[in-house]
PDB file of N, CA and C in Angstrom:
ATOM      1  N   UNK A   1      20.830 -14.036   5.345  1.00  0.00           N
ATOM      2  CA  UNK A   1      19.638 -13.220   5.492  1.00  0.00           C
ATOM      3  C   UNK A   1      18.884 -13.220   4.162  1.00  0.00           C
ATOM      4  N   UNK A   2      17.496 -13.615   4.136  1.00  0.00           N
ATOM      5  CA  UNK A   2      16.625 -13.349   3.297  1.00  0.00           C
ATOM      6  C   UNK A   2      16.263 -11.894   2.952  1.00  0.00           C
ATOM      7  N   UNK A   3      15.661 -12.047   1.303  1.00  0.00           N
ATOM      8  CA  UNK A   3      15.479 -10.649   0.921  1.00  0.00           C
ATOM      9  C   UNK A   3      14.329 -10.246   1.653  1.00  0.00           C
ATOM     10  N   UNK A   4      13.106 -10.861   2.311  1.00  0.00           N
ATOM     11  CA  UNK A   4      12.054 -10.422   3.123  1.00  0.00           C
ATOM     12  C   UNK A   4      12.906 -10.188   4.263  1.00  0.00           C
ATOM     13  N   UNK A   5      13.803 -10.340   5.109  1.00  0.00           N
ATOM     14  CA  UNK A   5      14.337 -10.327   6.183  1.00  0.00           C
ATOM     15  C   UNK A   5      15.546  -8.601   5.917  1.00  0.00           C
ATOM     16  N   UNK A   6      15.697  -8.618   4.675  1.00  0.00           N
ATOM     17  CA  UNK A   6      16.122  -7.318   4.692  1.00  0.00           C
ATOM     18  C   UNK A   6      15.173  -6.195   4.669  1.00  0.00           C
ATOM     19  N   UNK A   7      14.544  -6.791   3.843  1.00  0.00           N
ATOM     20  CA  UNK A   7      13.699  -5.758   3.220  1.00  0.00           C
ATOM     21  C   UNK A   7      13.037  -4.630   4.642  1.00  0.00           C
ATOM     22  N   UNK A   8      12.017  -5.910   5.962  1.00  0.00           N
ATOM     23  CA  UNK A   8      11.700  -5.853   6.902  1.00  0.00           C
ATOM     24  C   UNK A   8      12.405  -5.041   8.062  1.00  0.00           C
ATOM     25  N   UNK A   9      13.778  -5.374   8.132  1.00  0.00           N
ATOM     26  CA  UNK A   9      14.750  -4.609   8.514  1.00  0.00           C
ATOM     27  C   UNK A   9      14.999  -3.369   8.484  1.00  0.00           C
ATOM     28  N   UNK A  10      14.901  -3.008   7.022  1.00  0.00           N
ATOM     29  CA  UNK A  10      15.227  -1.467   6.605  1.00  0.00           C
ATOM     30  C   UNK A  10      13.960  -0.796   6.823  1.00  0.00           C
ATOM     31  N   UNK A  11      12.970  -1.208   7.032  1.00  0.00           N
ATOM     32  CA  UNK A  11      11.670  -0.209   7.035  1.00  0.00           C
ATOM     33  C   UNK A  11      11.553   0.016   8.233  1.00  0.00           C
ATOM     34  N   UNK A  12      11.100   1.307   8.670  1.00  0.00           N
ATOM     35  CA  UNK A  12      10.762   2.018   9.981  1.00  0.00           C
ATOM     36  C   UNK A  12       9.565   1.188  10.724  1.00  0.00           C
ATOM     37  N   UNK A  13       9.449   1.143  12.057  1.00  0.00           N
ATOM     38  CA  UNK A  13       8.183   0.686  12.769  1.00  0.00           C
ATOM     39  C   UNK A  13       7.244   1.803  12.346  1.00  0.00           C
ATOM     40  N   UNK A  14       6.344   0.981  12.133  1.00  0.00           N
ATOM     41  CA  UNK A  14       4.733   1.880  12.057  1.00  0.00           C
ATOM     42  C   UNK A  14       4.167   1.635  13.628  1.00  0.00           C
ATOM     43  N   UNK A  15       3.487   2.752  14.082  1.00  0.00           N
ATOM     44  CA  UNK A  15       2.805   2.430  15.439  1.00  0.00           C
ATOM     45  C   UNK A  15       1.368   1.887  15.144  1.00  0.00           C
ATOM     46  N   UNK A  16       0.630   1.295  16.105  1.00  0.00           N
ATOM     47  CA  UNK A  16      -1.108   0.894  15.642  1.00  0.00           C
ATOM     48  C   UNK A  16      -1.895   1.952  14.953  1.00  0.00           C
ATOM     49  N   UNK A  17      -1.580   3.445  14.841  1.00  0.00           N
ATOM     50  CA  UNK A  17      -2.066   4.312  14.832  1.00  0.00           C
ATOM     51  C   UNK A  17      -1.963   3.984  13.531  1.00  0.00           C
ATOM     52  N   UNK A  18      -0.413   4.448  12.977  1.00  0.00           N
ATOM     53  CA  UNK A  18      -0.691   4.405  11.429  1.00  0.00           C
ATOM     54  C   UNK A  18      -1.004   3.530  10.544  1.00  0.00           C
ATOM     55  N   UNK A  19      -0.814   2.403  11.437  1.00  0.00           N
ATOM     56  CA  UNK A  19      -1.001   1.013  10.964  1.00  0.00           C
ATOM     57  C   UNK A  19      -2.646   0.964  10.271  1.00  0.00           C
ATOM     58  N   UNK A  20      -3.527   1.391  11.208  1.00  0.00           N
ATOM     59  CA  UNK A  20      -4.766   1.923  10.834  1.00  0.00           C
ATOM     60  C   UNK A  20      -4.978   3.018   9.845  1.00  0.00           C
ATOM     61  N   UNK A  21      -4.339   4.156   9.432  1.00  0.00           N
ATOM     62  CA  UNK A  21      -4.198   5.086   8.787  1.00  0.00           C
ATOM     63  C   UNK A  21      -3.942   4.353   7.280  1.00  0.00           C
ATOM     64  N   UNK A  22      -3.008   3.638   7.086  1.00  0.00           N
ATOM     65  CA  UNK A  22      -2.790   2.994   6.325  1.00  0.00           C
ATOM     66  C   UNK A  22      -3.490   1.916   5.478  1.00  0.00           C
ATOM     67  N   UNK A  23      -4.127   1.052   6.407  1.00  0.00           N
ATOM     68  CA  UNK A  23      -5.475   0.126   6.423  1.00  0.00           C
ATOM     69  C   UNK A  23      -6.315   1.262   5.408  1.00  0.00           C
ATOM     70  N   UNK A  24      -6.864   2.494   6.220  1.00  0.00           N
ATOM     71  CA  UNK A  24      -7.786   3.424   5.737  1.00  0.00           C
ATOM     72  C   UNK A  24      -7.570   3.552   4.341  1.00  0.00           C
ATOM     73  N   UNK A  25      -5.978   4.067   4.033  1.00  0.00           N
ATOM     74  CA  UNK A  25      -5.607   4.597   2.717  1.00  0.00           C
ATOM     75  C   UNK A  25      -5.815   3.639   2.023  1.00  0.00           C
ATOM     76  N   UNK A  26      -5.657   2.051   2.196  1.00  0.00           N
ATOM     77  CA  UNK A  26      -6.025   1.040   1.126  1.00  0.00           C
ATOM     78  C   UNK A  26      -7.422   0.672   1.000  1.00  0.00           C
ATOM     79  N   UNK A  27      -8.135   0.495   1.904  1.00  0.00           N
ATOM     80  CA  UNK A  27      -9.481   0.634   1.569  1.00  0.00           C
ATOM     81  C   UNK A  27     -10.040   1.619   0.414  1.00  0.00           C
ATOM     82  N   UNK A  28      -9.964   2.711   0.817  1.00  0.00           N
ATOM     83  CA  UNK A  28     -10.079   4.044  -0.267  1.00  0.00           C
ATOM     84  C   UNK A  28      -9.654   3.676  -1.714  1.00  0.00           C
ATOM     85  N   UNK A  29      -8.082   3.235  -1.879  1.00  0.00           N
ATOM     86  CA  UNK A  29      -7.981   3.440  -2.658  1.00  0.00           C
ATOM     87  C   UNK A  29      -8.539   1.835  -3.662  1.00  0.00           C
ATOM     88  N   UNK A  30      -8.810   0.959  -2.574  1.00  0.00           N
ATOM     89  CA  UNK A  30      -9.088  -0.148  -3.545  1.00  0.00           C
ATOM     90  C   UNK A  30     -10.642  -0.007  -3.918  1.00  0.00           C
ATOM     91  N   UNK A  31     -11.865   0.933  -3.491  1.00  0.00           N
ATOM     92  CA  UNK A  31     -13.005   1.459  -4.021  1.00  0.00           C
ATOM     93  C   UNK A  31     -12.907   2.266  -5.226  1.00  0.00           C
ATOM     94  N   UNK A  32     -11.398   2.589  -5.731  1.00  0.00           N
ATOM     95  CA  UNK A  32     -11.079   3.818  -6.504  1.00  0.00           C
ATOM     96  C   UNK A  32     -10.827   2.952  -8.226  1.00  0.00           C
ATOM     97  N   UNK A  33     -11.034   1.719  -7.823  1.00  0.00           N
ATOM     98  CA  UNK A  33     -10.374   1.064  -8.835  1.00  0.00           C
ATOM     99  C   UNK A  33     -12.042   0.273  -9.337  1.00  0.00           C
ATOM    100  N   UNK A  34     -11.111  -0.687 -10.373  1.00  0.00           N
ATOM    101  CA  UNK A  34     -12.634  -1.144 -11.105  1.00  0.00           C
ATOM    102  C   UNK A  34     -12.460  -2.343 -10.636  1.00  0.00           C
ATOM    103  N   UNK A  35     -14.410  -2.797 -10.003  1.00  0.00           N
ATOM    104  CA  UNK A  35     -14.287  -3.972  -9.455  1.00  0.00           C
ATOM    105  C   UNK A  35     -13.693  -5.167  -9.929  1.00  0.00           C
ATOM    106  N   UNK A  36     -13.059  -5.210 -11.176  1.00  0.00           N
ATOM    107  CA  UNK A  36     -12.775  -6.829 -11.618  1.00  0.00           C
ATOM    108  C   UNK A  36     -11.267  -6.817 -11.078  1.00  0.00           C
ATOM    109  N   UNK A  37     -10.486  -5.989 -10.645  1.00  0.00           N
ATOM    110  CA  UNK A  37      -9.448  -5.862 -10.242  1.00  0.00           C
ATOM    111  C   UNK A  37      -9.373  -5.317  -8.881  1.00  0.00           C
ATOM    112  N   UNK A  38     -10.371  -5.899  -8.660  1.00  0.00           N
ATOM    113  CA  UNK A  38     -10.590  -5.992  -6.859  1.00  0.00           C
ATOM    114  C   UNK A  38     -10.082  -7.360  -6.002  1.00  0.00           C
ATOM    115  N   UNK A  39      -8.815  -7.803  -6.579  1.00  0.00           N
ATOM    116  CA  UNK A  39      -8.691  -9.423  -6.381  1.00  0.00           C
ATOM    117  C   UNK A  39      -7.616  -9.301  -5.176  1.00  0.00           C
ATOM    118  N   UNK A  40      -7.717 -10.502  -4.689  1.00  0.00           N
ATOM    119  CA  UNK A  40      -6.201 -10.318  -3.528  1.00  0.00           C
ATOM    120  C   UNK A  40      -5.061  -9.820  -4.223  1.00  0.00           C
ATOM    121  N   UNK A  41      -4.600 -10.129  -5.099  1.00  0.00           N
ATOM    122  CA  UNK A  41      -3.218 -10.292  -5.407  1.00  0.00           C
ATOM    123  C   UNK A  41      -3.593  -8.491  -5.452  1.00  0.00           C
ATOM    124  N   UNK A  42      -4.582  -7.969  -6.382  1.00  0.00           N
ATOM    125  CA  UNK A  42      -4.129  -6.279  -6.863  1.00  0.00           C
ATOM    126  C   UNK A  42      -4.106  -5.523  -5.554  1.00  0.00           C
ATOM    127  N   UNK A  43      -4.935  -6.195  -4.207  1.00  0.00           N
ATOM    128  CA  UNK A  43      -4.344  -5.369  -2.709  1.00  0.00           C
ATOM    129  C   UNK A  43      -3.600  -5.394  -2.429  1.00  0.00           C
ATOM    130  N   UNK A  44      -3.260  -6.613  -2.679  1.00  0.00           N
ATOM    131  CA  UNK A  44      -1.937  -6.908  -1.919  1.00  0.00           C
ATOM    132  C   UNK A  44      -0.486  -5.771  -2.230  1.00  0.00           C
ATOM    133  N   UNK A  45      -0.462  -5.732  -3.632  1.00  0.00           N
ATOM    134  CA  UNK A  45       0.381  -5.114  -4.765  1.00  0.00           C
ATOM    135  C   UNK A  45       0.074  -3.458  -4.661  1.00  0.00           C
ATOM    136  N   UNK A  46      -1.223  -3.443  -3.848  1.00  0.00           N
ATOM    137  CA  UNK A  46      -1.807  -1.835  -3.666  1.00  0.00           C
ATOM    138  C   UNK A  46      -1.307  -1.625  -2.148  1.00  0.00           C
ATOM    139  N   UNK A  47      -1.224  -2.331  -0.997  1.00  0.00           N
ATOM    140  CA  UNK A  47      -0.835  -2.609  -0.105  1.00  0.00           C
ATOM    141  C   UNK A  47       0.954  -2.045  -0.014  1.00  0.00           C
ATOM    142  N   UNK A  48       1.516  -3.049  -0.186  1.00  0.00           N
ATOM    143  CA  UNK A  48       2.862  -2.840  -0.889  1.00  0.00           C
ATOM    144  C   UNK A  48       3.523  -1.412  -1.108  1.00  0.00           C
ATOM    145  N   UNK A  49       2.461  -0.932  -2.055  1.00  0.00           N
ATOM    146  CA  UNK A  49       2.962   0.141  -2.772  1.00  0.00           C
ATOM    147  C   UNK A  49       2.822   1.737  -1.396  1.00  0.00           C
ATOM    148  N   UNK A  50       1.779   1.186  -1.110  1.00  0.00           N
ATOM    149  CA  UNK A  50       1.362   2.398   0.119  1.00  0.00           C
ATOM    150  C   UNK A  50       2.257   1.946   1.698  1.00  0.00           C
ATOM    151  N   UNK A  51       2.581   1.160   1.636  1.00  0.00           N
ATOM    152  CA  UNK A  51       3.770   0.516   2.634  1.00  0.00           C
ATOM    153  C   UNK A  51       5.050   1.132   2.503  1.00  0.00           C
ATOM    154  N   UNK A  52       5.319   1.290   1.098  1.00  0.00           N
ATOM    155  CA  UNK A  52       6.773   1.674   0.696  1.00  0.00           C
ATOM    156  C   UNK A  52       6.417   2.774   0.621  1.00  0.00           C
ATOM    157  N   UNK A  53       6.020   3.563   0.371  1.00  0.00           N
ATOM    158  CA  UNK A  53       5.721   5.142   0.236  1.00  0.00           C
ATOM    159  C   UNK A  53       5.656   5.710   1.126  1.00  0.00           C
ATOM    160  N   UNK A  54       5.037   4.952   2.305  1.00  0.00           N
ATOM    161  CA  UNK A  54       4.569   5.439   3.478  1.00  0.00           C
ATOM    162  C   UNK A  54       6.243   5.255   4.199  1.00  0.00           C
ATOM    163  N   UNK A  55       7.252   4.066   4.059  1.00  0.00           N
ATOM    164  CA  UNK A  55       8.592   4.303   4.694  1.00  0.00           C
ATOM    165  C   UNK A  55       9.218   4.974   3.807  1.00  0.00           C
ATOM    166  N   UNK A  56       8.937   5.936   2.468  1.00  0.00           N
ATOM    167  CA  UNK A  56       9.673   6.209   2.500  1.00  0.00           C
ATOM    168  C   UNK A  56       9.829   8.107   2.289  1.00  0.00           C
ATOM    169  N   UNK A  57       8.437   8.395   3.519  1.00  0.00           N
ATOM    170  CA  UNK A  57       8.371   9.302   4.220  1.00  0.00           C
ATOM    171  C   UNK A  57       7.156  10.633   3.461  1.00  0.00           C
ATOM    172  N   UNK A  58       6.454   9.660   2.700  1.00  0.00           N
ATOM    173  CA  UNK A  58       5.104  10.096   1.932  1.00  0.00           C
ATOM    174  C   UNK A  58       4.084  10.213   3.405  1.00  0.00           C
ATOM    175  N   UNK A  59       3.705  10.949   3.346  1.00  0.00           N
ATOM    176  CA  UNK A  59       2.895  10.938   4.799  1.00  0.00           C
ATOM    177  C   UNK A  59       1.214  11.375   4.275  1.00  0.00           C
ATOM    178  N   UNK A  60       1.247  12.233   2.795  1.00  0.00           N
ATOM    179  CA  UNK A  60      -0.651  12.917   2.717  1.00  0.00           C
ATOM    180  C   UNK A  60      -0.853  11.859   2.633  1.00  0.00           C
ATOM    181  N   UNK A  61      -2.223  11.462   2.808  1.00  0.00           N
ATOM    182  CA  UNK A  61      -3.133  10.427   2.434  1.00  0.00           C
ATOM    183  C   UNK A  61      -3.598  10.257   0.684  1.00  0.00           C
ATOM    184  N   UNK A  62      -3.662  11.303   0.804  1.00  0.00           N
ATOM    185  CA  UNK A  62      -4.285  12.071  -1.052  1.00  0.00           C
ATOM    186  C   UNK A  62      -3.116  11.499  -1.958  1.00  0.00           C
ATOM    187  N   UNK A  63      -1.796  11.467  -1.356  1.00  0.00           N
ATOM    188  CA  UNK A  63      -0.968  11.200  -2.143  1.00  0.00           C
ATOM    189  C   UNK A  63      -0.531   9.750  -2.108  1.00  0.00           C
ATOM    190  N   UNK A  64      -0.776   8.873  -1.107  1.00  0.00           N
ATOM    191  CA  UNK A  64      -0.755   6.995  -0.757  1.00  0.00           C
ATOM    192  C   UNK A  64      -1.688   7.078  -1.717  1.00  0.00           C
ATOM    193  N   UNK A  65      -2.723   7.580  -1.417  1.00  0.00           N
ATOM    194  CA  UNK A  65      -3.970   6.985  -2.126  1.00  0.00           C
ATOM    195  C   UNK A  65      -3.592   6.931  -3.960  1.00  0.00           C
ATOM    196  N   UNK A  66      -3.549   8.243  -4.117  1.00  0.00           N
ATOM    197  CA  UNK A  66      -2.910   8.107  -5.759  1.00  0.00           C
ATOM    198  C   UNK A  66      -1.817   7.036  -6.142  1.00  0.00           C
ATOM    199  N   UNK A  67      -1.223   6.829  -5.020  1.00  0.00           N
ATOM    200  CA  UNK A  67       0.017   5.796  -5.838  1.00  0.00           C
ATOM    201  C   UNK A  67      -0.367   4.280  -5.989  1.00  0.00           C
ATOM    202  N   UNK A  68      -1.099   4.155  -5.015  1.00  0.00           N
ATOM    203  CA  UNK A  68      -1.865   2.561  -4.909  1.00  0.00           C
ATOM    204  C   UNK A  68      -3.122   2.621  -6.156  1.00  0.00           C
ATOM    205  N   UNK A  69      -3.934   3.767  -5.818  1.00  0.00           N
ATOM    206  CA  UNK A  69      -4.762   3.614  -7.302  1.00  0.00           C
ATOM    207  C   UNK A  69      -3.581   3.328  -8.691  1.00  0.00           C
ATOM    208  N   UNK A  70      -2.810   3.936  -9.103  1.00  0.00           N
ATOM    209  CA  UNK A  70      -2.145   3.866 -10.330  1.00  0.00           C
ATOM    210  C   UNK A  70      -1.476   2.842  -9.893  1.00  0.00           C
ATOM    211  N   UNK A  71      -1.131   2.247  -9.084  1.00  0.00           N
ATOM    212  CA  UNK A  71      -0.612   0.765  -9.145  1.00  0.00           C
ATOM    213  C   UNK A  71      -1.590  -0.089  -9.449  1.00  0.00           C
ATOM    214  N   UNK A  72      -2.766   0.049  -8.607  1.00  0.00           N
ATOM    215  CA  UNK A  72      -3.697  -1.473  -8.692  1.00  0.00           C
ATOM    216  C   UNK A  72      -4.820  -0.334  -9.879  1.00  0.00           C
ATOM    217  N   UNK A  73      -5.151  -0.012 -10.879  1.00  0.00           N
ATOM    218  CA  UNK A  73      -5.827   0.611 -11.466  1.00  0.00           C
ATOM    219  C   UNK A  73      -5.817  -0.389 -13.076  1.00  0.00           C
ATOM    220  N   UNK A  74      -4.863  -1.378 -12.926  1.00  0.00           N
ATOM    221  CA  UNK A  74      -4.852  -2.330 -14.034  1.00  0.00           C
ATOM    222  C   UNK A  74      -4.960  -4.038 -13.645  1.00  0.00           C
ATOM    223  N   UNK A  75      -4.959  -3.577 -12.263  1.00  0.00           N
ATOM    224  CA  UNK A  75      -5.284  -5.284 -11.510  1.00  0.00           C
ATOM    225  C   UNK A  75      -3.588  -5.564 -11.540  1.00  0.00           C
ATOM    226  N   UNK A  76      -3.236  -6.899 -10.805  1.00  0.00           N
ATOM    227  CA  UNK A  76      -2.123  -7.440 -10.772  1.00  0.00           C
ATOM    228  C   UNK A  76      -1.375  -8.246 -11.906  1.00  0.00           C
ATOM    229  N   UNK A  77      -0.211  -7.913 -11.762  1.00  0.00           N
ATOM    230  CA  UNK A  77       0.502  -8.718 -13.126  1.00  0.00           C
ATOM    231  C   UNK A  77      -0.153 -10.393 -12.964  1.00  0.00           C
TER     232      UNK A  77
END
């Protein structure tokens, strides 16, 4: 088993609902940041971060949103 194949495993199903909720929270928070670090890789990495937060039972929005800004708020490694 691959580490994406675990990883995938251990995380809870999201339904379409939050799936969208989520979408929302990264949008937001990638307007929150400065455009030169508006690149795929820093969504992706902002993405990520609100993915894991979100399994691991972070549910405000106010609060996804803060963790993906201070992740992608310096662009991607």
């Amino acid at each position: 088993m691959t580490t994406t194949q675990t990883t995938q495993s251990q995380m809870p199903p999201f339904d379409a609902q939050r799936i969208a909720v989520l979408r929302q929270v990264l949008d937001i928070a990638v307007e929150q940041i400065a455009v030169q670090y508006r690149t795929p890789a820093t969504k992706a990495m902002m993405a990520q971060i609100i993915v894991s937060r979100a399994a691991d039972g972070i549910t405000d929005t106010s609060a996804l949103v803060s963790h993906a800004v201070q992740a992608g708020a310096a662009g991607a490694p």
